[in-house]
Protein backbone atom coordinates (compact mmCIF):
# COMPACT_ATOMS: atom_id res chain seq x y z
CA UNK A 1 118.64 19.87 -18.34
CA UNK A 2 120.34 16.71 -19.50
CA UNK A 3 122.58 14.59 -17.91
CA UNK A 4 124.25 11.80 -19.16
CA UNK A 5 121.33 10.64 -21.40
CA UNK A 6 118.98 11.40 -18.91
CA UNK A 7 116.32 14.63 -18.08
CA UNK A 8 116.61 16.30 -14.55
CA UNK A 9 114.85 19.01 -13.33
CA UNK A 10 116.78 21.67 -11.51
CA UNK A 11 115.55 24.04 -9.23
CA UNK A 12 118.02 26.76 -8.09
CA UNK A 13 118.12 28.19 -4.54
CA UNK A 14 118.19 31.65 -6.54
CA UNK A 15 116.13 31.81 -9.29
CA UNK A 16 117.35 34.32 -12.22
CA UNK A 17 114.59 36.67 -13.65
CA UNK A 18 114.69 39.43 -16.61
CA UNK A 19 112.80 42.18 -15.96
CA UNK A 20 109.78 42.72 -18.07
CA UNK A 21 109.05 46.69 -17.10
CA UNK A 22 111.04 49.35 -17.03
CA UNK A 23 113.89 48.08 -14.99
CA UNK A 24 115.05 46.28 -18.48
CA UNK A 25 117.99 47.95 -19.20
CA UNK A 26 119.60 48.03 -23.19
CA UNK A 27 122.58 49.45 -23.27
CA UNK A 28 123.87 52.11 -24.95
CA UNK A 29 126.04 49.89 -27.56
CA UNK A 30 123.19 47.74 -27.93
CA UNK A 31 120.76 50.91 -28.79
CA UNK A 32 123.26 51.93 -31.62
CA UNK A 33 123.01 48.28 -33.22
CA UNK A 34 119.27 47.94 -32.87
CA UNK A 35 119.26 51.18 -34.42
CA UNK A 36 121.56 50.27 -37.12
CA UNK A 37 118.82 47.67 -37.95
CA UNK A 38 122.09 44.60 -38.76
CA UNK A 39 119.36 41.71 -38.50
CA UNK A 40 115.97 40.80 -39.55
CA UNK A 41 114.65 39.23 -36.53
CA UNK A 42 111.78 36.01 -36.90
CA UNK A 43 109.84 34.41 -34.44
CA UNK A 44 109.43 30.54 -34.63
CA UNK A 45 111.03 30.13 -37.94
CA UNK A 46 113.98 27.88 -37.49
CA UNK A 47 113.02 26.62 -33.85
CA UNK A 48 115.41 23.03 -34.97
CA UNK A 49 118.05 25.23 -35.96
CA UNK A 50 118.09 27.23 -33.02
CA UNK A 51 118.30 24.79 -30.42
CA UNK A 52 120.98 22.60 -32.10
CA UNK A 53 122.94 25.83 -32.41
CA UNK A 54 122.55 26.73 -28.63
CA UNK A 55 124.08 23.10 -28.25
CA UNK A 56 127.30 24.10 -30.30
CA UNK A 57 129.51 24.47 -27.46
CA UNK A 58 132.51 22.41 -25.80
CA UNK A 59 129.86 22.07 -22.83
CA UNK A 60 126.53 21.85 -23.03
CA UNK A 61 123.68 20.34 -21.40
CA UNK A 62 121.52 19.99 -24.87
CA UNK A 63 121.93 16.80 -26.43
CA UNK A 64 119.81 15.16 -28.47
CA UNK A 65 116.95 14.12 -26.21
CA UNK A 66 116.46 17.35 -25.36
CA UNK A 67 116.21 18.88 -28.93
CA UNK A 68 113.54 15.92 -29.56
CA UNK A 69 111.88 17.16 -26.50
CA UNK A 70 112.05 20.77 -27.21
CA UNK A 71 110.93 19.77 -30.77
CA UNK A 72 107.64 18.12 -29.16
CA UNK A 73 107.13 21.57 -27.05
CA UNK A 74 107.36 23.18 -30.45
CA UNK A 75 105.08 21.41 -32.33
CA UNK A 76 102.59 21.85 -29.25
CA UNK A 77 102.80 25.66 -29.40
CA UNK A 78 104.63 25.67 -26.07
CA UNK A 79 108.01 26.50 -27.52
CA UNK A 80 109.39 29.13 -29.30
CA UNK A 81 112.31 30.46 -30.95
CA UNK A 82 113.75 34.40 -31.52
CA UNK A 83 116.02 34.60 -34.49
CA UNK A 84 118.47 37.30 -36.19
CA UNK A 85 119.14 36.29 -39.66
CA UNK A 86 121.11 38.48 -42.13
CA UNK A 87 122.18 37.49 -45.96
CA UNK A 88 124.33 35.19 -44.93
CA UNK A 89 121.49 33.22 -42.77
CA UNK A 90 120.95 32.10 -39.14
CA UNK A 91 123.34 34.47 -36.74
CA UNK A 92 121.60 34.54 -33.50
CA UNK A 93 118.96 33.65 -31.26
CA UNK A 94 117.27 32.14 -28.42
CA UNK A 95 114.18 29.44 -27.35
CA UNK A 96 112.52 29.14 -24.57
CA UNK A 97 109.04 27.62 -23.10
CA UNK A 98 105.88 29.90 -23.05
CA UNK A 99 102.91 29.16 -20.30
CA UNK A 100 100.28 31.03 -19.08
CA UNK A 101 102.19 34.79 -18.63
CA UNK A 102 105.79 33.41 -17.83
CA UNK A 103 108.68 32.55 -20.53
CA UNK A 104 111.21 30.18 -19.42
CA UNK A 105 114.01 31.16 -21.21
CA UNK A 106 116.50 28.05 -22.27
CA UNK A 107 119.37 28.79 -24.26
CA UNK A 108 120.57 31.34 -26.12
CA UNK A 109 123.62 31.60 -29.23
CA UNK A 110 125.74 34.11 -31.33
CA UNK A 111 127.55 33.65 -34.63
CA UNK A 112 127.86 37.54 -34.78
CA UNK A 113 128.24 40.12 -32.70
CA UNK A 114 125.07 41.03 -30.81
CA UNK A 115 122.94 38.86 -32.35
CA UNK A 116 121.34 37.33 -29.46
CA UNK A 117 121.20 40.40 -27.50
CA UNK A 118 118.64 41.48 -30.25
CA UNK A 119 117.23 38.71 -30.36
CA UNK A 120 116.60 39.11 -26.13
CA UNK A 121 115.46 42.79 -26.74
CA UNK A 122 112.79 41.93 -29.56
CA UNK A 123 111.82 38.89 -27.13
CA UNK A 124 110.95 41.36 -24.76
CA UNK A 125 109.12 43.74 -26.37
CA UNK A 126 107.11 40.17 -27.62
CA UNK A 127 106.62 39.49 -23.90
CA UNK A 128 105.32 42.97 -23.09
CA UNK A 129 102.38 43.41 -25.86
CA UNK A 130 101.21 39.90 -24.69
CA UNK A 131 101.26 40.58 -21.30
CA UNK A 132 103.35 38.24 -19.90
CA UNK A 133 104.82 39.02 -16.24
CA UNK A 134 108.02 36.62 -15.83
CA UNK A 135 110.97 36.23 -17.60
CA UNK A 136 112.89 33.12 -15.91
CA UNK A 137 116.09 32.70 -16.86
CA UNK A 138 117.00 30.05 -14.15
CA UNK A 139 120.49 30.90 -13.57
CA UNK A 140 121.99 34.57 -13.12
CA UNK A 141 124.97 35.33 -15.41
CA UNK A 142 126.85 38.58 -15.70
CA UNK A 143 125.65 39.29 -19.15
CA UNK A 144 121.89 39.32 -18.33
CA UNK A 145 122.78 41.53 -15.55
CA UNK A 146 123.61 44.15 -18.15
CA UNK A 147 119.62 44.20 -19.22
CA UNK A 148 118.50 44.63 -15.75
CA UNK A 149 118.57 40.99 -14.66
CA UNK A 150 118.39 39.74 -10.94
CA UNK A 151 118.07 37.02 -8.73
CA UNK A 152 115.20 36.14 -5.97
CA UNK A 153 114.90 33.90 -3.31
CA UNK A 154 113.16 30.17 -4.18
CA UNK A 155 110.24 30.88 -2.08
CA UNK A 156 109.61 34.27 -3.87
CA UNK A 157 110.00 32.92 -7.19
CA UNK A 158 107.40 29.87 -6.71
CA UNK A 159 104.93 33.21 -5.03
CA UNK A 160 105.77 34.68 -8.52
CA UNK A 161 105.22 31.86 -10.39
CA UNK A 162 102.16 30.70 -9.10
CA UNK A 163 100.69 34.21 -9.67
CA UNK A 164 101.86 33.98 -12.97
CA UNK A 165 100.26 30.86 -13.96
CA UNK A 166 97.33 31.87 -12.11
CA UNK A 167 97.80 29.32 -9.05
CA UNK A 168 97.66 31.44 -6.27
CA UNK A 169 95.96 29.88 -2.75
């Protein structure tokens, strides 16, 4: 995160995870827009755009170091970027950091309703078909409790981690 010009690395006493099996939870409203099909969703598209949209808010922690960082984990193939677009452009999404089986989700936004919440779903079916184990979303928020999320212990999520990344002792 960024601080007053500056990059710090936090590391929460309880780390927030999204569940990647079937403990995921959609709910019901949420089924009845995906099926209503509102938004063509795009990976990696708009990665810029996403991030400096994320940042839109009274407070936020993304300034511009961080979207020239992100941009560098982009152009690397670390980084990547969900999007729901409809035909008036850009309405939703998300970015995060992709290594070894674990996604470290950053940031997410919403111009309309529900658009990042598809954007979340679609990331996760993404996540499954590659395999990946982790979905970190650092901090716990009531909203990503509604798809299942929880928090664990920071012992048990560096044992996670590291099993993820293939690091285990």
């Amino acid at each position: 995160m960024a601080e007053a010009g500056e990059i710090h690395w936090f590391s929460p006493h309880r780390r927030g995870l999204i569940p990647l099996d079937e403990r995921f939870h959609v709910p019901k409203g949420l089924r009845r827009t995906l099926k209503k099909c509102l938004f063509e969703v795009r990976f990696d598209t708009a990665f810029g755009e996403v991030v400096k949209s994320c940042g839109e808010r009274v407070e936020t922690w993304i300034d511009d170091q961080i979207v020239e960082s992100y941009q560098q984990l982009f152009h690397l193939g670390f980084a990547h970027s969900v999007e729901c677009w409809d035909a008036e452009g850009l309405q939703g999404g998300l970015y995060g950091v992709a290594i070894g089986r674990v996604f470290f989700g950053e940031s997410m936004f919403s111009r309309k309703t529900d658009a990042s919440k598809v954007a979340l779903v679609h990331l996760v079916e993404r996540l499954r078909e590659a395999g990946f184990v982790l979905l970190d979303t650092q901090w716990m928020t009531d909203h990503l409790r509604t798809f299942g999320g929880y928090e664990v212990p920071r012992d048990e999520y560096l044992r996670m981690l590291a099993e993820a990344l293939g690091n285990e002792s």
